[in-house]
C-alpha atoms as a PDB file:
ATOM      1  CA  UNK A   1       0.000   0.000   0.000  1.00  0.00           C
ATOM      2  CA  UNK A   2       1.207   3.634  -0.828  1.00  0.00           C
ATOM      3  CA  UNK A   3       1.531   5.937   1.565  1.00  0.00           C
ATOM      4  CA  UNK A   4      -0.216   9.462   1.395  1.00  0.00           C
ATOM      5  CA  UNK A   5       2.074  12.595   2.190  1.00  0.00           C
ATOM      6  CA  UNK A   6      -0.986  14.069   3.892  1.00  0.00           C
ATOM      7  CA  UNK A   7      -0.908  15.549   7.093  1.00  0.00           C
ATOM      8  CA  UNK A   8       2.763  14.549   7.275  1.00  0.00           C
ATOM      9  CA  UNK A   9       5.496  16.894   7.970  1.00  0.00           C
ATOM     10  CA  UNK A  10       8.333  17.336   5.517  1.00  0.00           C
ATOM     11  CA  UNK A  11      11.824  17.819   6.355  1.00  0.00           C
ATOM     12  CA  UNK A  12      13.605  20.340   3.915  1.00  0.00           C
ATOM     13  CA  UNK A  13      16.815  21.957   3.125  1.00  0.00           C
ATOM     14  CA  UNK A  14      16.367  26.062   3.071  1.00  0.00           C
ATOM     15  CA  UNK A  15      18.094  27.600   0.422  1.00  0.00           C
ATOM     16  CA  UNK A  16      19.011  31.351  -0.822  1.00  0.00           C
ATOM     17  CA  UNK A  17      16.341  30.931  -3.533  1.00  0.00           C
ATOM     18  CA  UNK A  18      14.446  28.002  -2.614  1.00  0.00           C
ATOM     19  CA  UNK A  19      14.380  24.934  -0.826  1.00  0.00           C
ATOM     20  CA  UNK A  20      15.167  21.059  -1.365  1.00  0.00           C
ATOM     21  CA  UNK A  21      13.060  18.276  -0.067  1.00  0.00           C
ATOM     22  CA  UNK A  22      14.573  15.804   2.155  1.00  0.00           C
ATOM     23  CA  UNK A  23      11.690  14.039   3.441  1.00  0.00           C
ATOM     24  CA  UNK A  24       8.710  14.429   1.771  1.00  0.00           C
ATOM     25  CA  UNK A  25       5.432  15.826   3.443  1.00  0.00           C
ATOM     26  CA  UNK A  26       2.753  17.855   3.083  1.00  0.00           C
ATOM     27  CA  UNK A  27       3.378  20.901   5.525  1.00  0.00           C
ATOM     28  CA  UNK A  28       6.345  22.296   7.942  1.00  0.00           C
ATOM     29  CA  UNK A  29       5.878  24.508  10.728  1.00  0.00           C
ATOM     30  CA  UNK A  30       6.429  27.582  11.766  1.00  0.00           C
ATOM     31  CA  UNK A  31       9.432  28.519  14.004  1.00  0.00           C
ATOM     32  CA  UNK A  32       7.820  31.231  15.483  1.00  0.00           C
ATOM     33  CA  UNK A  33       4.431  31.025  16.180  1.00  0.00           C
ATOM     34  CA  UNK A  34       4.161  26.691  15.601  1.00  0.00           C
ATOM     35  CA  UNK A  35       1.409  27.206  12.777  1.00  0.00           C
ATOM     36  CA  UNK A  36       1.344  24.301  10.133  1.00  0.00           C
ATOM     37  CA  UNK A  37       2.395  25.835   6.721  1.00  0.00           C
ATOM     38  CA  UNK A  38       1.276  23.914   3.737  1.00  0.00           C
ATOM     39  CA  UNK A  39       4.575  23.791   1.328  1.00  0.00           C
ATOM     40  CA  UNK A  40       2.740  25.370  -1.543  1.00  0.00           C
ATOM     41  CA  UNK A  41       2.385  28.225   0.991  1.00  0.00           C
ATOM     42  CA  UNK A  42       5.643  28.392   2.262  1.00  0.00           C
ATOM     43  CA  UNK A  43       7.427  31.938   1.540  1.00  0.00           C
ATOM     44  CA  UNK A  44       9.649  32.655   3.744  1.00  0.00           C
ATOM     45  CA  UNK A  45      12.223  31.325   5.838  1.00  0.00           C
ATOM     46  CA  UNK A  46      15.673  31.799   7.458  1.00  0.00           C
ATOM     47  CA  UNK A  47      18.866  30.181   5.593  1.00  0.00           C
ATOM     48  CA  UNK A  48      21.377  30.303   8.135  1.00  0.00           C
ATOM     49  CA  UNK A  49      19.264  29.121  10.620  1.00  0.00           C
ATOM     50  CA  UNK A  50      17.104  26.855   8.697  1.00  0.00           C
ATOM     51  CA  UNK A  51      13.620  27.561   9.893  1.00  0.00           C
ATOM     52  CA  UNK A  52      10.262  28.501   8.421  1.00  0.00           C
ATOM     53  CA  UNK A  53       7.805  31.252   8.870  1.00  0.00           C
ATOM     54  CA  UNK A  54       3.946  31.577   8.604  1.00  0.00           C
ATOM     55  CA  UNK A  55       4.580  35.209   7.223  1.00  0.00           C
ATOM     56  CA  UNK A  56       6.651  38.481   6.609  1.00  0.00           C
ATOM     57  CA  UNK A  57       5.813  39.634   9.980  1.00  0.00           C
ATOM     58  CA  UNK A  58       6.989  36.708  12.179  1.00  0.00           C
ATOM     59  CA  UNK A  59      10.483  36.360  10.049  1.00  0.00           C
ATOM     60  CA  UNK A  60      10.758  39.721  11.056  1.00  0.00           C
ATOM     61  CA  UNK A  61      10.050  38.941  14.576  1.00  0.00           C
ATOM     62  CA  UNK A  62      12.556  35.884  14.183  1.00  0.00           C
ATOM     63  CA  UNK A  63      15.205  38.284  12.908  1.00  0.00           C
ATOM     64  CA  UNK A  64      15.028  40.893  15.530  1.00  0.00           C
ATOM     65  CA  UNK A  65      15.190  37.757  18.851  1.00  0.00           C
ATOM     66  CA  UNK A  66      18.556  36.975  17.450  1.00  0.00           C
END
């Protein structure tokens, strides 16, 4: 039997303009605030510390902690 990639979390590899899948799945989650982001969603994140946002304003909010 095949299994789905839904409601699974994926494991990727952030890069400067995009990022690689290393595990597949159907969402990560957020860094900040722990909301699910679907991948198709998925916008921003940090390279250097390899994390992903829900939006503009909590990468910001990431940024300015460090």
């Amino acid at each position: 039997m095949l299994m789905s990639n839904t409601d699974r979390p994926a494991r990727l590899h952030y890069m400067a303009n995009g990022f690689r899948v290393l595990q597949p799945g159907s969402h990560v989650t957020c860094a900040v605030s722990g909301a699910t982001i679907d991948l198709d969603d998925l916008r921003y994140w940090s390279v250097e510390r390899q994390e992903a946002y829900a939006d503009a304003s909590l990468a910001l909010e990431a940024e300015t902690r460090r």
